[in-house]
Every structure is written in C-alpha cells, then in structure tokens.
Protein backbone atom coordinates (compact mmCIF):
# COMPACT_ATOMS: atom_id res chain seq x y z
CA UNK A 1 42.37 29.54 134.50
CA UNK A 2 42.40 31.14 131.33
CA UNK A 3 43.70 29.91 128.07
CA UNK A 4 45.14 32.24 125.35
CA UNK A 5 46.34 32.22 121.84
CA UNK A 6 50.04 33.08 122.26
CA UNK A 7 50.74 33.42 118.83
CA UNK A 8 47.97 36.25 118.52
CA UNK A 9 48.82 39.16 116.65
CA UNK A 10 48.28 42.67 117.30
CA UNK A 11 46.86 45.43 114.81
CA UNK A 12 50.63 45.78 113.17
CA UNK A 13 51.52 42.18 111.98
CA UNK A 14 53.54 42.45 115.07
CA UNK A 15 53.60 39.12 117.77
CA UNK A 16 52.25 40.52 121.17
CA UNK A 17 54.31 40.10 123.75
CA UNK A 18 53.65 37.37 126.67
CA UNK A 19 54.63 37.00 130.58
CA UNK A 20 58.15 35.24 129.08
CA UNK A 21 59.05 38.65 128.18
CA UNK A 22 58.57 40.23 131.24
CA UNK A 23 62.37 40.58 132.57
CA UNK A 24 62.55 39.82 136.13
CA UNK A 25 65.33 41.38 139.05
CA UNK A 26 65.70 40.56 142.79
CA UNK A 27 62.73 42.33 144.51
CA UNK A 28 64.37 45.96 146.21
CA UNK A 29 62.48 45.17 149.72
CA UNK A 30 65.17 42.37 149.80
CA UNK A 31 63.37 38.51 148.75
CA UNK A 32 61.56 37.67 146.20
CA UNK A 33 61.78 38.81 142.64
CA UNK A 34 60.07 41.53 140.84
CA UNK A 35 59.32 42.42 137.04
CA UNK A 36 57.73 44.87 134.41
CA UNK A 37 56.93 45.05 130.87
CA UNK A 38 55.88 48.53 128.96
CA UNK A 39 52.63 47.45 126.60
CA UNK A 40 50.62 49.72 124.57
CA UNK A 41 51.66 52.77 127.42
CA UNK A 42 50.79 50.45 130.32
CA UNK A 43 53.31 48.90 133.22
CA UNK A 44 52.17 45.34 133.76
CA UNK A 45 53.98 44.78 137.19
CA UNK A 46 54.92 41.24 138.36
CA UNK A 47 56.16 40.32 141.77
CA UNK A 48 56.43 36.89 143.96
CA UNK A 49 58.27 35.72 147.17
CA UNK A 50 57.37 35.62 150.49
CA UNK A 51 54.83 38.53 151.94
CA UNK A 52 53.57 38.69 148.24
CA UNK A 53 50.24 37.32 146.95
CA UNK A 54 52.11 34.59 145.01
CA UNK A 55 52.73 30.73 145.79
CA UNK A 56 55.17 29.71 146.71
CA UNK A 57 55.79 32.03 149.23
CA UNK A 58 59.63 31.16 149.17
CA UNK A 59 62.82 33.35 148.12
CA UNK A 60 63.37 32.21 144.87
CA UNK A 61 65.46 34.52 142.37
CA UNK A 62 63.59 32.59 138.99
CA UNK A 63 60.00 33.00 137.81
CA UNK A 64 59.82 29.55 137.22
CA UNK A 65 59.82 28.31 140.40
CA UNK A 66 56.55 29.88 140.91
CA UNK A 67 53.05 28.79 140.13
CA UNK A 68 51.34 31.95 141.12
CA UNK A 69 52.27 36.00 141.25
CA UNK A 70 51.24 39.24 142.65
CA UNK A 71 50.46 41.43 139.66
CA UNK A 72 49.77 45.38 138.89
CA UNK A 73 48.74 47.51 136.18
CA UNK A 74 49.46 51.76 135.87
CA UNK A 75 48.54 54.17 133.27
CA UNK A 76 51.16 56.71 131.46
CA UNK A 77 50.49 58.64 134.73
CA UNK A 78 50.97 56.14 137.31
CA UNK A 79 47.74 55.78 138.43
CA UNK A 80 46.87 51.53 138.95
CA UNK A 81 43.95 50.62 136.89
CA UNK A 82 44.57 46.62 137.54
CA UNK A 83 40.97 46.62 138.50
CA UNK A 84 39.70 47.75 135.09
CA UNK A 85 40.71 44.58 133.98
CA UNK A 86 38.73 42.15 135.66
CA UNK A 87 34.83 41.68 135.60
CA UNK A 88 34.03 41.48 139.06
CA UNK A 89 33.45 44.06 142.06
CA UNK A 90 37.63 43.80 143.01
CA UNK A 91 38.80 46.98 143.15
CA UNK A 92 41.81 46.60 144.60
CA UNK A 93 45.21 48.26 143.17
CA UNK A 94 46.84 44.49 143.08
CA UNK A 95 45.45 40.70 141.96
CA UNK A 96 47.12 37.65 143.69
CA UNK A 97 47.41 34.53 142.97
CA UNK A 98 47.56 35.11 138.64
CA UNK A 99 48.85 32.26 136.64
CA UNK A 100 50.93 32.97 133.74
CA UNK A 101 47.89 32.00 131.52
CA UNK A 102 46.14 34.79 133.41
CA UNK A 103 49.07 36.96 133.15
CA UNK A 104 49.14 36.29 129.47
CA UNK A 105 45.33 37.18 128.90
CA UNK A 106 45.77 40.40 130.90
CA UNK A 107 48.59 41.32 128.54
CA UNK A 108 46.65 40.61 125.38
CA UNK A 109 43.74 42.92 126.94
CA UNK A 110 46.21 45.66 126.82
C-alpha cells in the first residue's frame, strides 16, 4: 500500500484532487457502483460490486463500504493507458484490487 501526501499541490497553487472527489452512480450493468473523475485530460475510472475486481464483492450503492476497487485510466482519445502507470510487466486495460491510497497515488501521477 502506498501512502500519499493529500494535501500536495499541483504546479498552480491549486489542491489536487483525491479518490473523495471521484462522484460515484449505480453501476449501468445493474449492481455495483461506478465512478470517474476528469484530471489533467485523463478519465480515472472507478468501479466495485460483485463480478468486479473489488472486495467486497457485494451490491453496495456507497464507496465506503468497500476496501478495494476495479480501476481504469483513458487518454483524451479513449484509448486505456492504466498500464503506463504501474512499474511492472501488467499490461492489462484494468488494475483490481486498488486501495484508495493507491487510487490516490495514481491520481497524483496524473
């Protein structure tokens, strides 16, 4: 697990943003919960519920009753580049299993 500044700030004075801004809706394929946040002209996507890499893999509508998420990255053009990253050989479009400590250094990489 990785620990992280939250109170970092980015280039403009600004406070960078964190996974508790990340705005979360019922997941469309009908359980679990899904949500986004727009950083720097990225799309950090965050999803968790059952059939999800995310514990626990229950139907809960709040991010806080999970420990763990499924979680995505995309360009300006849509293309995933979640595997950029991470320094290891996973090149998969998705990472499982993220904390929000993990989420939260992800988001300060971008």
């Amino acid at each position: 697990m990785v620990k992280t500044n939250l109170k970092q700030l980015n280039n403009k004075g600004m406070q960078k943003k964190t996974f508790n801004d990340i705005k979360f809706k019922d997941h469309p394929v009908g359980y679990g919960i899904l949500g986004t946040l727009k950083v720097n002209g990225f799309t950090v996507s965050v999803i968790a519920g059952p059939g999800f890499y995310s514990f626990p893999k229950q139907d809960f509508k709040s991010p806080d009753k999970y420990e763990a998420f499924e979680v995505a990255v995309w360009d300006q053009d849509g293309t995933y580049i979640t595997d950029k990253f991470f320094d290891d050989d996973h090149d998969n479009d998705v990472r499982g299993w993220l904390s929000r400590d993990d989420i939260n250094h992800l988001i300060l990489k971008l």
